[in-house]
N, C-alpha and C. Protein backbone atom coordinates (compact mmCIF):
# COMPACT_ATOMS: atom_id res chain seq x y z
N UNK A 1 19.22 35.45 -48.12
CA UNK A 1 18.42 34.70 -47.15
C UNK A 1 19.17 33.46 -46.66
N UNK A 2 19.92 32.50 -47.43
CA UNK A 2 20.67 31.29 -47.03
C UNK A 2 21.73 31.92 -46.51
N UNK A 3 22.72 32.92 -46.46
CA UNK A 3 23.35 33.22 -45.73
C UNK A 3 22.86 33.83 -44.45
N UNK A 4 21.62 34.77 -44.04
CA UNK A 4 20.80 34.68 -43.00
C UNK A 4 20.99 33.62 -41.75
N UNK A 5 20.42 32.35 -43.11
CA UNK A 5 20.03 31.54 -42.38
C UNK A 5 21.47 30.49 -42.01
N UNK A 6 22.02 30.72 -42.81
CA UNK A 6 23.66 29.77 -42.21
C UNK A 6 24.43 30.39 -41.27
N UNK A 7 24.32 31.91 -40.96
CA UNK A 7 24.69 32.60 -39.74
C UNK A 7 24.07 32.59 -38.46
N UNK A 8 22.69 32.27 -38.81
CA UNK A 8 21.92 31.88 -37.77
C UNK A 8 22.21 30.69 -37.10
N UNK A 9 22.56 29.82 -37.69
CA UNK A 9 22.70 28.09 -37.29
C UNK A 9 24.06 28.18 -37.13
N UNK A 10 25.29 28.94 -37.41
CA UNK A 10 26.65 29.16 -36.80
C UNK A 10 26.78 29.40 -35.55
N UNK A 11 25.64 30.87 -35.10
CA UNK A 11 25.67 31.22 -33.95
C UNK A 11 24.81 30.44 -33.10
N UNK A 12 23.81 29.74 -33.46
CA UNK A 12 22.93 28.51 -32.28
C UNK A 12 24.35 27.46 -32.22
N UNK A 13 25.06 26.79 -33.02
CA UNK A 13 26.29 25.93 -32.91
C UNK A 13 27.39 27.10 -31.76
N UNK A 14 27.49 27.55 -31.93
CA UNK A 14 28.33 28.47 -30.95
C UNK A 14 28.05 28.75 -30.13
N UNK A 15 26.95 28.86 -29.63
CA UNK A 15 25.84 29.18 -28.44
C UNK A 15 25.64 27.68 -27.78
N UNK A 16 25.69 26.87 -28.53
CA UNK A 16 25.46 25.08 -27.69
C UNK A 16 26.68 24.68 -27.46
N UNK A 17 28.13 24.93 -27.71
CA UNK A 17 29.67 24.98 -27.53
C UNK A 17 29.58 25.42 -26.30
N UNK A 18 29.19 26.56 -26.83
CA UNK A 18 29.59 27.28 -25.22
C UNK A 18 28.61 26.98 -23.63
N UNK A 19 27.91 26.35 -23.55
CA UNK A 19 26.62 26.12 -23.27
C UNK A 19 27.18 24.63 -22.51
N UNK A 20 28.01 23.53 -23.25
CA UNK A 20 28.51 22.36 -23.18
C UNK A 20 29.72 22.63 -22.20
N UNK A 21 30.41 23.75 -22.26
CA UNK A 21 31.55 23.88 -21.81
C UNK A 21 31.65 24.35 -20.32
N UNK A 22 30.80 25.09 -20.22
CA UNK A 22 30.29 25.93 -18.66
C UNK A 22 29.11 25.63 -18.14
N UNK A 23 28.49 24.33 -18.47
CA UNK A 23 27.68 23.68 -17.80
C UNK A 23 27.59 22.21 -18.07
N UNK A 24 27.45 21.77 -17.01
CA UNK A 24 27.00 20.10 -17.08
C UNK A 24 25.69 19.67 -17.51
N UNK A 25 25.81 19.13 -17.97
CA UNK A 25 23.93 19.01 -19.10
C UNK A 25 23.90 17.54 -19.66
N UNK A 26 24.38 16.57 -18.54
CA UNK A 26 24.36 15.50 -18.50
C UNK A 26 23.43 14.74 -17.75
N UNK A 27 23.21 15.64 -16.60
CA UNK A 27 22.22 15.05 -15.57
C UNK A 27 20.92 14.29 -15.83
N UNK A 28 20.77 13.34 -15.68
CA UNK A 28 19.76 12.14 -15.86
C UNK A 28 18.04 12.60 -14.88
N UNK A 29 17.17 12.61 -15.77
CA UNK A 29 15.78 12.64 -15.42
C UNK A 29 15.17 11.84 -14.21
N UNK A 30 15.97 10.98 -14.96
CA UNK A 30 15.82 9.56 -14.21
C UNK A 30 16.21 9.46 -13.10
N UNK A 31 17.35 9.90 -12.77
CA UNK A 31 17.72 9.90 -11.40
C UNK A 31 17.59 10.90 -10.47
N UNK A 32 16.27 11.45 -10.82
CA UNK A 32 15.64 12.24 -10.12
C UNK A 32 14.37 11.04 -9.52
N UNK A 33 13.79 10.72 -10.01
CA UNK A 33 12.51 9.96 -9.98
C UNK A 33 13.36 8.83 -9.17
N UNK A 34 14.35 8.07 -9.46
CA UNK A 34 15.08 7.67 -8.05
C UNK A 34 15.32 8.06 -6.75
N UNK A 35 15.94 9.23 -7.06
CA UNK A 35 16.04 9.58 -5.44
C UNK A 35 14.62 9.84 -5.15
N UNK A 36 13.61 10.12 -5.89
CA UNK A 36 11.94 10.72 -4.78
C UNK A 36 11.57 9.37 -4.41
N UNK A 37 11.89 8.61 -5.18
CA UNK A 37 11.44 6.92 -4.58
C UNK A 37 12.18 6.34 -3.49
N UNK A 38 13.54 6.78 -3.29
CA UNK A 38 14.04 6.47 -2.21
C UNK A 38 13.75 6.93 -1.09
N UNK A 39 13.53 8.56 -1.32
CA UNK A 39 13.31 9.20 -0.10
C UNK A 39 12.42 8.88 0.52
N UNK A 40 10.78 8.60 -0.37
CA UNK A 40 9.47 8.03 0.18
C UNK A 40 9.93 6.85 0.84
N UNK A 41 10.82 5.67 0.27
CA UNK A 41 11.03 4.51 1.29
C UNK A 41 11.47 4.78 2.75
N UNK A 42 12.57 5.97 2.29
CA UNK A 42 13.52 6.27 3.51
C UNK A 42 12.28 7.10 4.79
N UNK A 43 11.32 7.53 4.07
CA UNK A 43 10.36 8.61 5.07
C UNK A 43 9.26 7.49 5.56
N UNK A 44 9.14 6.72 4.90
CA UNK A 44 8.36 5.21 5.78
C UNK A 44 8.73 4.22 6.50
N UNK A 45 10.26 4.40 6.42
CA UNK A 45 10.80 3.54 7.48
C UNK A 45 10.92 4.60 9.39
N UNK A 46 11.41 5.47 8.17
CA UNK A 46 11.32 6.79 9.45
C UNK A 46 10.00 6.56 10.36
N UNK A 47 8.86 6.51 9.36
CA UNK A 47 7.51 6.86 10.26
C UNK A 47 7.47 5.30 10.63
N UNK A 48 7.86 4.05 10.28
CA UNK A 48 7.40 2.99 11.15
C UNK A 48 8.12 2.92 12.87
N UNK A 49 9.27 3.76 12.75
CA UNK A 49 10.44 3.52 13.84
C UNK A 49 9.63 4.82 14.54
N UNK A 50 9.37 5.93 14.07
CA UNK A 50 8.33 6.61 14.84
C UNK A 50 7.62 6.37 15.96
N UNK A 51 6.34 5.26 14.99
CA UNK A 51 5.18 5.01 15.38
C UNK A 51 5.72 3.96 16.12
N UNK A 52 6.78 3.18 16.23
CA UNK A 52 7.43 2.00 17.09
C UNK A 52 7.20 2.61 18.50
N UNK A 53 8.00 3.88 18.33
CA UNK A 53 9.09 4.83 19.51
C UNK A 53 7.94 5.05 20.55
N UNK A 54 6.88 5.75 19.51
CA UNK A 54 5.69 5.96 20.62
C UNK A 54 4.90 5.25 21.04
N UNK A 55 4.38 3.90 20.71
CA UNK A 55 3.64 2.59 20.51
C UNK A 55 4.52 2.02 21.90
N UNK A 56 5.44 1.92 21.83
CA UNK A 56 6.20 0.95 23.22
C UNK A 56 7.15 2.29 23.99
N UNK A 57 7.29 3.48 24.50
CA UNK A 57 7.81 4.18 25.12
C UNK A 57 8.88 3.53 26.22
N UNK A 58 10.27 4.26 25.95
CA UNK A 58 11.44 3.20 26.73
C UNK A 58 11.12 4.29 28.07
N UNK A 59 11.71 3.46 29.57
CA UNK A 59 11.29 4.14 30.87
C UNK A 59 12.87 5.24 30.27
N UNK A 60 13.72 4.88 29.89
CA UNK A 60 14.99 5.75 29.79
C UNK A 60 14.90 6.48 28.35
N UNK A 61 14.12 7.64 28.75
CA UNK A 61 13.68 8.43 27.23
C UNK A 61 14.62 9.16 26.51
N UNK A 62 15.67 9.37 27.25
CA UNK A 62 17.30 9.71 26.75
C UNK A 62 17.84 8.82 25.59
N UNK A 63 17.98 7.90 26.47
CA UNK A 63 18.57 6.60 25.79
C UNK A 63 17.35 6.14 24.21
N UNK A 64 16.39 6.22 24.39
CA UNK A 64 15.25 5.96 23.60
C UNK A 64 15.39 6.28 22.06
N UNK A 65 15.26 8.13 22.95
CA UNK A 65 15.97 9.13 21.57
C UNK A 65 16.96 9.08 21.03
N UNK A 66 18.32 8.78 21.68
CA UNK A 66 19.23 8.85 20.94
C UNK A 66 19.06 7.26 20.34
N UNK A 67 18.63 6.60 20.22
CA UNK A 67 18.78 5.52 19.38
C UNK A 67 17.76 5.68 18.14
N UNK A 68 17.04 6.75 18.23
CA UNK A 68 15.95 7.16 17.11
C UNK A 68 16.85 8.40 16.58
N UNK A 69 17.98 8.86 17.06
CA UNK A 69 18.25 9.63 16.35
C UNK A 69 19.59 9.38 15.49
N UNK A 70 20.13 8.25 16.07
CA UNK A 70 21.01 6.95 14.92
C UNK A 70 20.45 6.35 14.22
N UNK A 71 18.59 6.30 14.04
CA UNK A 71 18.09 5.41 12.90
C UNK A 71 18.02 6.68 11.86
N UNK A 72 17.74 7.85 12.46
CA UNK A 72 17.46 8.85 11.20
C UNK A 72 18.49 9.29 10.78
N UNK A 73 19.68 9.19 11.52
CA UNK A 73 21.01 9.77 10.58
C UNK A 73 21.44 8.44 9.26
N UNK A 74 21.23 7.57 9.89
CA UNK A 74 21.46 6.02 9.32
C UNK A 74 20.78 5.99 8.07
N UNK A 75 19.37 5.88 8.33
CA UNK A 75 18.38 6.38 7.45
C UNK A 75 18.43 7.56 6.15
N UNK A 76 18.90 8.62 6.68
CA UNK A 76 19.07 9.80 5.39
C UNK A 76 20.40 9.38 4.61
N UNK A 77 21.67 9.17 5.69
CA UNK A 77 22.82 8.52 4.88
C UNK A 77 22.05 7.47 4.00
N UNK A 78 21.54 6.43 4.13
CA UNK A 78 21.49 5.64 3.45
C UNK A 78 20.74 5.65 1.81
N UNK A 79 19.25 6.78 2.03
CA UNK A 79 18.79 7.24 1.08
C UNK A 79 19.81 8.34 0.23
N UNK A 80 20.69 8.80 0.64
CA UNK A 80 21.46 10.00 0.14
C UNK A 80 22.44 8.73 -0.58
N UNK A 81 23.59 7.78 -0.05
CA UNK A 81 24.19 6.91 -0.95
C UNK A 81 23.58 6.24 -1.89
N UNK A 82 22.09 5.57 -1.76
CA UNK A 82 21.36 4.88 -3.00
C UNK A 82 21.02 6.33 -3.87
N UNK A 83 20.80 7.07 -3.18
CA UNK A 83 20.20 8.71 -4.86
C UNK A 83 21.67 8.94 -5.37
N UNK A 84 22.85 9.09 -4.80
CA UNK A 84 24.04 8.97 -4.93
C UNK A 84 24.48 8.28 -6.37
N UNK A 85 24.44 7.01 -5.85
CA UNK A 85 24.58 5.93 -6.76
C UNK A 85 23.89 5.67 -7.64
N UNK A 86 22.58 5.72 -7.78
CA UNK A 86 21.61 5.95 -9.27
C UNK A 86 21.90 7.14 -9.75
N UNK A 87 21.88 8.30 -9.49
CA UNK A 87 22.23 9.22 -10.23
C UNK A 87 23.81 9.03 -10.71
N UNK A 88 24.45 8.60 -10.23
CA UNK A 88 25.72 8.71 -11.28
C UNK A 88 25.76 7.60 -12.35
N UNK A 89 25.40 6.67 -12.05
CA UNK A 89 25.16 5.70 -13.26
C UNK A 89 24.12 6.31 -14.31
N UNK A 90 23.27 6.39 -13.87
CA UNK A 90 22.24 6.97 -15.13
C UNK A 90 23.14 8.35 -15.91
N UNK A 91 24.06 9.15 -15.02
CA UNK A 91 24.25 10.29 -15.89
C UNK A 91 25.89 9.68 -16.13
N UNK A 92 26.17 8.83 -16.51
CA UNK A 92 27.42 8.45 -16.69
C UNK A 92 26.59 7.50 -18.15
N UNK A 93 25.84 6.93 -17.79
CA UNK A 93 25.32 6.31 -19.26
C UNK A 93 24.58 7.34 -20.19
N UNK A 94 23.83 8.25 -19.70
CA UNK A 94 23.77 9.41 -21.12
C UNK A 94 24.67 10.00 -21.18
N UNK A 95 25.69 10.72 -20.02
CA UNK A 95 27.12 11.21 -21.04
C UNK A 95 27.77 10.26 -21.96
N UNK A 96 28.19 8.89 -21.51
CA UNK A 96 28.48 8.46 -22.62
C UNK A 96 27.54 8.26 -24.09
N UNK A 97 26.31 8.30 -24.00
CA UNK A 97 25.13 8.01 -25.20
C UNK A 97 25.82 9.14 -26.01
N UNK A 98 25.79 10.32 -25.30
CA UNK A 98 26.24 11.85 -26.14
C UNK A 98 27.37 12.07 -26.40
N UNK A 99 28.54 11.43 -26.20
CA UNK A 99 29.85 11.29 -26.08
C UNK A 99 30.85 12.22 -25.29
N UNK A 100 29.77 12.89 -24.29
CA UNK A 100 30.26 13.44 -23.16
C UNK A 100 31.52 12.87 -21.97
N UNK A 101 32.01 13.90 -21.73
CA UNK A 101 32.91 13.71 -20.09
C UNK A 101 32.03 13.76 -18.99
N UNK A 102 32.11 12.78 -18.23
CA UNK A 102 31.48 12.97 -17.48
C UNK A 102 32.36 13.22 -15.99
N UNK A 103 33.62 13.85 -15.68
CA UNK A 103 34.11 14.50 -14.45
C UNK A 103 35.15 15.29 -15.71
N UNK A 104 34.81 16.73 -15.93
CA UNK A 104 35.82 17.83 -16.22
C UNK A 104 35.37 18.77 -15.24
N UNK A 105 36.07 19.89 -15.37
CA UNK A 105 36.24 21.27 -14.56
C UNK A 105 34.94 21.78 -14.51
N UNK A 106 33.65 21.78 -15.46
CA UNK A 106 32.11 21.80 -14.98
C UNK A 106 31.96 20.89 -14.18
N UNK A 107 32.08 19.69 -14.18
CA UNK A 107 31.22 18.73 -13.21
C UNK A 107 32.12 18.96 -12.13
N UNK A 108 33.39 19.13 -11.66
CA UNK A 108 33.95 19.42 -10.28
C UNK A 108 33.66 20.94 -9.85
N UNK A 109 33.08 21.82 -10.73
CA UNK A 109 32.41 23.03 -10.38
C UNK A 109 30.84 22.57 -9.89
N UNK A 110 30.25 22.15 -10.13
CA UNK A 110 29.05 21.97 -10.12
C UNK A 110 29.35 20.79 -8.41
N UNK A 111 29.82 20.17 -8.28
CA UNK A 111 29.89 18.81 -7.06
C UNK A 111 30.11 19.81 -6.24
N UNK A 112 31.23 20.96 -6.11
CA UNK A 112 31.71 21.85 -5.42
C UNK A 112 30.53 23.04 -4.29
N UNK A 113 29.95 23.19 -5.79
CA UNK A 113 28.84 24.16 -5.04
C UNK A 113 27.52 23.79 -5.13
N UNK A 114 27.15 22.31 -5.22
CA UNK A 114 25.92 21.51 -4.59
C UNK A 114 26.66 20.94 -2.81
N UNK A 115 28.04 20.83 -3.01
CA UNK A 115 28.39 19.92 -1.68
C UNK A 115 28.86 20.76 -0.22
N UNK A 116 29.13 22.05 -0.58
CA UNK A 116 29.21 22.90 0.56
C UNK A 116 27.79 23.08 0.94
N UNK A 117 27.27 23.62 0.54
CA UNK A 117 25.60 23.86 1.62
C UNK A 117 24.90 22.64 1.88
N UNK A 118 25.34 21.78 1.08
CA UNK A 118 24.94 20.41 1.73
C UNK A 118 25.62 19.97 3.26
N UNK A 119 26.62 20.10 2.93
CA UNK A 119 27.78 19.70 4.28
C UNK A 119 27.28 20.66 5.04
N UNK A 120 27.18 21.92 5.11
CA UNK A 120 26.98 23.03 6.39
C UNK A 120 25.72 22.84 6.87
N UNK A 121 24.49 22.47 5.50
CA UNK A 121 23.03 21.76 6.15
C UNK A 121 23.21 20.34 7.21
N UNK A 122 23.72 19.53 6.62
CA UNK A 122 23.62 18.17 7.61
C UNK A 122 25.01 18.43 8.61
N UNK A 123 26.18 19.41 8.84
CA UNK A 123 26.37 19.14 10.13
C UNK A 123 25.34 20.14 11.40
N UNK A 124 24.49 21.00 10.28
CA UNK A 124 24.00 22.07 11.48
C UNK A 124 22.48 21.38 11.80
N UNK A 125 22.08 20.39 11.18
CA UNK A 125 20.87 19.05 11.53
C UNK A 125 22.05 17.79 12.30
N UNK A 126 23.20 17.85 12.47
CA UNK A 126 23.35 17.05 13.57
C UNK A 126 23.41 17.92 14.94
N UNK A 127 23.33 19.31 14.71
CA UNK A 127 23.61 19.99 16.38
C UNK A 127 21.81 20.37 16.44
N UNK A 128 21.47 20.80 15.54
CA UNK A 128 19.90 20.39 16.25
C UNK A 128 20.01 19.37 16.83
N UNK A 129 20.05 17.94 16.34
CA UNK A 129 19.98 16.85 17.26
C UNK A 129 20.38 16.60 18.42
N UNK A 130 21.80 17.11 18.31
CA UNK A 130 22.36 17.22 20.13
C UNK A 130 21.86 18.20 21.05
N UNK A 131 20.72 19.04 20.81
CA UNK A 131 20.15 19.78 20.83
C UNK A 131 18.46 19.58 21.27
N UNK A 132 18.29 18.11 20.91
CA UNK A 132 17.23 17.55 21.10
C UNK A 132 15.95 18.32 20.25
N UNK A 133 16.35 19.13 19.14
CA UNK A 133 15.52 19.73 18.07
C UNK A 133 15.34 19.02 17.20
N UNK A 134 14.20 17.86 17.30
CA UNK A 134 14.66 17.45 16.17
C UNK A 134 13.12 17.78 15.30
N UNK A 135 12.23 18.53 15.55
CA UNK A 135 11.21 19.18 15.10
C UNK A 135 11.91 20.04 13.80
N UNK A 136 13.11 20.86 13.99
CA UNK A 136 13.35 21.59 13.08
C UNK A 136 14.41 20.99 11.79
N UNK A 137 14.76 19.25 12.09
CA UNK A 137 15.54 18.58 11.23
C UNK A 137 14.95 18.81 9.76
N UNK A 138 13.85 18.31 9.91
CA UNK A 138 13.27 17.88 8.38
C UNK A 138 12.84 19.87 7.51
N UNK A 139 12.41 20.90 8.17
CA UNK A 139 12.68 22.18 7.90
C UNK A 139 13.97 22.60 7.60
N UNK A 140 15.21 22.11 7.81
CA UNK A 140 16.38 22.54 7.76
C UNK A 140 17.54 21.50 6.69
N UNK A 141 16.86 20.37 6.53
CA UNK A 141 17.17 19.89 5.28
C UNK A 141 16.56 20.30 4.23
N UNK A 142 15.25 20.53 4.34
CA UNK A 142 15.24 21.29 2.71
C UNK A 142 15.20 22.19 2.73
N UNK A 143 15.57 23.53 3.43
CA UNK A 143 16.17 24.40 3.24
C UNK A 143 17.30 24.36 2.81
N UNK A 144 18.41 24.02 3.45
CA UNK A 144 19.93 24.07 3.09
C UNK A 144 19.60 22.96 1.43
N UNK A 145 18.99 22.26 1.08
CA UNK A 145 19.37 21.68 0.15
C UNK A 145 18.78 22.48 -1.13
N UNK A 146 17.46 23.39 -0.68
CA UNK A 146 17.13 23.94 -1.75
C UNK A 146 18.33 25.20 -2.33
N UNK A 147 18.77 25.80 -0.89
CA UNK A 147 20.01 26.34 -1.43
C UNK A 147 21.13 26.23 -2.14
N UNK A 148 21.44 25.07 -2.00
CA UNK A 148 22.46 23.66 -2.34
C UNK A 148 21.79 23.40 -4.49
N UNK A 149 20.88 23.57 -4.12
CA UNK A 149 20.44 23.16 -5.76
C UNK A 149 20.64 24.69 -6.32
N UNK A 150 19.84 25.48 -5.77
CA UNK A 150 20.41 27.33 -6.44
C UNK A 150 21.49 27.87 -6.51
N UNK A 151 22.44 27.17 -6.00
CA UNK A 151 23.60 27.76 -5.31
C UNK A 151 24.95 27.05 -6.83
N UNK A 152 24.33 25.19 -7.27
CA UNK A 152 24.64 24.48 -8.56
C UNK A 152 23.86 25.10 -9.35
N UNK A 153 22.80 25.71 -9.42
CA UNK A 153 22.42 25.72 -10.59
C UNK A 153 23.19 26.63 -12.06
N UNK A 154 23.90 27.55 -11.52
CA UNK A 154 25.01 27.61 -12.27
C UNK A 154 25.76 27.20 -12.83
N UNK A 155 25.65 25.70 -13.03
CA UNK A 155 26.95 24.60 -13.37
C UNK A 155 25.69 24.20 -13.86
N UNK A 156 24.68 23.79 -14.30
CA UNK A 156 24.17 22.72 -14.99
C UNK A 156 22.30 23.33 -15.17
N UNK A 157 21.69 22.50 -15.95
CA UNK A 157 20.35 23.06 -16.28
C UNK A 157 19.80 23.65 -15.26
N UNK A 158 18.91 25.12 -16.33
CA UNK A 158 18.40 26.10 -15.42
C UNK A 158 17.19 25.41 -14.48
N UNK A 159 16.97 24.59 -14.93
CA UNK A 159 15.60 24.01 -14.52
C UNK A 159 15.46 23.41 -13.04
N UNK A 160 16.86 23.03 -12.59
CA UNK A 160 17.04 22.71 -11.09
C UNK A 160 17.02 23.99 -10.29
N UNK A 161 17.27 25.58 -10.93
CA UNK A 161 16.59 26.30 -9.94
C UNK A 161 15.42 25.96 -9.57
N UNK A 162 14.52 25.66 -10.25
CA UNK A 162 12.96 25.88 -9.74
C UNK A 162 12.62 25.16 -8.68
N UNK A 163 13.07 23.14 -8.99
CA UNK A 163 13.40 22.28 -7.53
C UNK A 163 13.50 23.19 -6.49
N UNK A 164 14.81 23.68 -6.85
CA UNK A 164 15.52 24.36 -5.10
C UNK A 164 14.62 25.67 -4.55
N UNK A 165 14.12 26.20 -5.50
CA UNK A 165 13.18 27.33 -4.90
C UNK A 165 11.59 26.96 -4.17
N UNK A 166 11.33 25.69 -5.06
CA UNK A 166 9.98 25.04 -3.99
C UNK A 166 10.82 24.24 -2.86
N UNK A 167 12.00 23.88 -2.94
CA UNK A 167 12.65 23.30 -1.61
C UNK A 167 12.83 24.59 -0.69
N UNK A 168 13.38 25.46 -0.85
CA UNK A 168 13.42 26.47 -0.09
C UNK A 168 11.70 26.70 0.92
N UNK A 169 10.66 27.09 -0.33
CA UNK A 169 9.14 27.31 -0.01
C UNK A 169 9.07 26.43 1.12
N UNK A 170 8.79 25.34 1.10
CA UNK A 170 8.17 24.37 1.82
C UNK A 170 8.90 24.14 2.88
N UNK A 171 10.52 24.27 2.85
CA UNK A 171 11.06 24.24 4.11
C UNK A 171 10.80 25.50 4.85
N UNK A 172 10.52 26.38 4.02
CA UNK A 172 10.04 27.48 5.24
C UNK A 172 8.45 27.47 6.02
N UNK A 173 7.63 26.79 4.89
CA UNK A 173 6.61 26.41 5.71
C UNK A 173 6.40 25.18 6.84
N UNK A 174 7.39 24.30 6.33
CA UNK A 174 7.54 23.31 7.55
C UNK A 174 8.21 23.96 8.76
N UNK A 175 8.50 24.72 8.63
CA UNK A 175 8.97 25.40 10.39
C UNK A 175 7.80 25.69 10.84
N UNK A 176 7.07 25.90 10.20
CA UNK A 176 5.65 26.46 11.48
C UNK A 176 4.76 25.28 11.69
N UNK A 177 4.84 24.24 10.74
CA UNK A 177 4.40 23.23 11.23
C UNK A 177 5.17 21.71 11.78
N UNK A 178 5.76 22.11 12.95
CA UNK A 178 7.05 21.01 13.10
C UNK A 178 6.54 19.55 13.36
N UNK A 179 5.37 19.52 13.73
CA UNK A 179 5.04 18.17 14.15
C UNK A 179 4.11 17.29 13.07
N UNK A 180 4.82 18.17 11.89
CA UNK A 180 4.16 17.59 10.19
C UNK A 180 5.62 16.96 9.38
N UNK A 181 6.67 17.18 10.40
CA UNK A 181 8.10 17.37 9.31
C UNK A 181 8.32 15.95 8.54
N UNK A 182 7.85 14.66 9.19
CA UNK A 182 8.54 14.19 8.14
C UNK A 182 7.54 14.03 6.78
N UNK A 183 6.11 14.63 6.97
CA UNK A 183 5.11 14.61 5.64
C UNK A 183 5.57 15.56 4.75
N UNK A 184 6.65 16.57 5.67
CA UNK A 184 6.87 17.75 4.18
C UNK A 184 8.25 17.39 3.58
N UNK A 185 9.06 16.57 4.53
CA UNK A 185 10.40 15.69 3.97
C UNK A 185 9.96 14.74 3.14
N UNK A 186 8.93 14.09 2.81
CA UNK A 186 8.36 13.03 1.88
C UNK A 186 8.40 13.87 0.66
N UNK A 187 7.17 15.23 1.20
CA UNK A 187 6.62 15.72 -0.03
C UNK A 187 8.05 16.21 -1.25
N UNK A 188 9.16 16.89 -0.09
CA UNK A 188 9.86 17.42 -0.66
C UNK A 188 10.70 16.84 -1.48
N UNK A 189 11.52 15.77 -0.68
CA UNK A 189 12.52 15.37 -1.28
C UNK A 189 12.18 13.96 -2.61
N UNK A 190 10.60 13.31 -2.00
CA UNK A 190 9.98 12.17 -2.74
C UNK A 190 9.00 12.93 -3.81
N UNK A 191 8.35 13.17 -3.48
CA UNK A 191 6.88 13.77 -4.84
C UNK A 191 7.94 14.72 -5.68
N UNK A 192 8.50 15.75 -5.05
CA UNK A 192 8.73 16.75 -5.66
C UNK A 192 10.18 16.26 -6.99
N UNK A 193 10.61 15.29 -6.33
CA UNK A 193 11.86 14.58 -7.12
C UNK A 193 11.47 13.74 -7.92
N UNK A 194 10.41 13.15 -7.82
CA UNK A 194 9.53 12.24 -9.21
C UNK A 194 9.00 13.09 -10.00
N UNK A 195 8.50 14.23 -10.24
CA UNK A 195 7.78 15.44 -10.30
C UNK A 195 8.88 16.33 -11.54
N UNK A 196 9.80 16.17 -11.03
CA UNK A 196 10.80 17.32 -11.74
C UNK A 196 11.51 16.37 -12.46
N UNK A 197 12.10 15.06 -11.70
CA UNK A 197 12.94 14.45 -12.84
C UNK A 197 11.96 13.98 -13.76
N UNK A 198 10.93 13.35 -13.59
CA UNK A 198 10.07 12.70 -14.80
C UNK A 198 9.86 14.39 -16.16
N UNK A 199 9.41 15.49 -15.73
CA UNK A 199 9.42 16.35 -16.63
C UNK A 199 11.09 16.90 -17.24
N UNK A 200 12.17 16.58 -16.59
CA UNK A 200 13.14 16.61 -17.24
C UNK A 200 13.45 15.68 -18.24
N UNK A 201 13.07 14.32 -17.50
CA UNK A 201 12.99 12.81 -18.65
C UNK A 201 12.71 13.12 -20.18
N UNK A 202 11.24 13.75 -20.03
CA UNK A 202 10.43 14.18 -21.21
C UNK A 202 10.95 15.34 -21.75
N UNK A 203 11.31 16.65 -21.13
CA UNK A 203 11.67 17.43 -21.83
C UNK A 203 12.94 17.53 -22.54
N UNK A 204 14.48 16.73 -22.12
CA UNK A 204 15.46 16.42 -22.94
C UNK A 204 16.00 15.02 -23.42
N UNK A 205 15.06 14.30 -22.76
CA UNK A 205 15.90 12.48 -22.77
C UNK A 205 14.93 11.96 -23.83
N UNK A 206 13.48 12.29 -23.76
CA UNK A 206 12.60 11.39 -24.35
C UNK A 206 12.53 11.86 -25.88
């Protein structure tokens, strides 16, 4: 029976080796519940410049838009560098807690295939824009990003599939409702990111 049981706990030790090695399992809870807090800031500044745009209407509605459509690129850059930047500090201070690496050949696997469908999502939401689509912006960021999380989830906890598969959901339902997009860009990228990192918090940090 003690040998049973010491073969058993060899192969769970060999199974968490390997587990450490081909995935990143550093990622911070926490800096999930950051970025949904940013995004909600970033989706209320959006809706005050909105409600500005339509509240005082410019006679040159060209000119109008494109200056609403430099606050929203301005705007997502800016929430994307602050989620950016909290998430790497927070997962740079529990890799070190665990005595983890925090940039080997997993984590440049994992940056790799979160950052291509990211990049192909936000340059194909800047040609909507030149495009004057911008109904289908906020549908087409969380699409490409829910892909973007399924696409990493191979490199790091299984549990960010599930994120990217309700990101996927909801960006497909925000296409039919375009003149809801930035309430389902709140829901998505803010509720749903307080939502998942706080139950990651609890389920490995706490």
């Amino acid at each position: 029976m003690d040998k049973q049981n010491e073969h058993l706990e060899n192969l769970s030790e060999i199974r968490s080796l390997m587990e450490r090695s081909s995935r990143f399992i550093s990622l911070s809870g926490l800096s999930g519940v950051f970025a949904g807090v940013f995004a909600l800031a970033g989706a209320a500044a959006a809706y005050i410049q909105l409600k500005e745009l339509y509240a005082h209407p410019s006679i040159d509605y060209g000119k109008n838009n494109s200056h609403f459509y430099f606050f929203l690129i301005t705007d997502a850059l800016c929430v994307l560098a602050a989620s950016l930047a909290a998430g790497t500090l927070l997962t740079m201070r529990k890799a070190k807690s665990k005595g983890q690496k925090i940039w080997d050949n997993t984590a440049k696997r994992l940056f790799i295939n979160l950052f291509l469908p990211l990049a192909a999502g936000g340059l194909f939401c800047i040609v909507l824009l030149y495009h004057h689509l911008i109904g289908l912006v906020p549908p087409a960021t969380l699409l490409f990003y829910g892909l973007a999380l399924i696409n990493a989830s191979k490199y790091t906890l299984h549990d960010i599939r599930y994120l990217g598969v309700c990101q996927i959901i909801l960006g497909l339902v925000a296409s039919f409702f375009l003149g809801y997009g930035l309430i389902f860009w709140a829901f998505g990228f803010g509720i749903l990111h307080i939502v998942y990192g706080t139950v990651m918090y609890y389920k490995y940090e706490k």
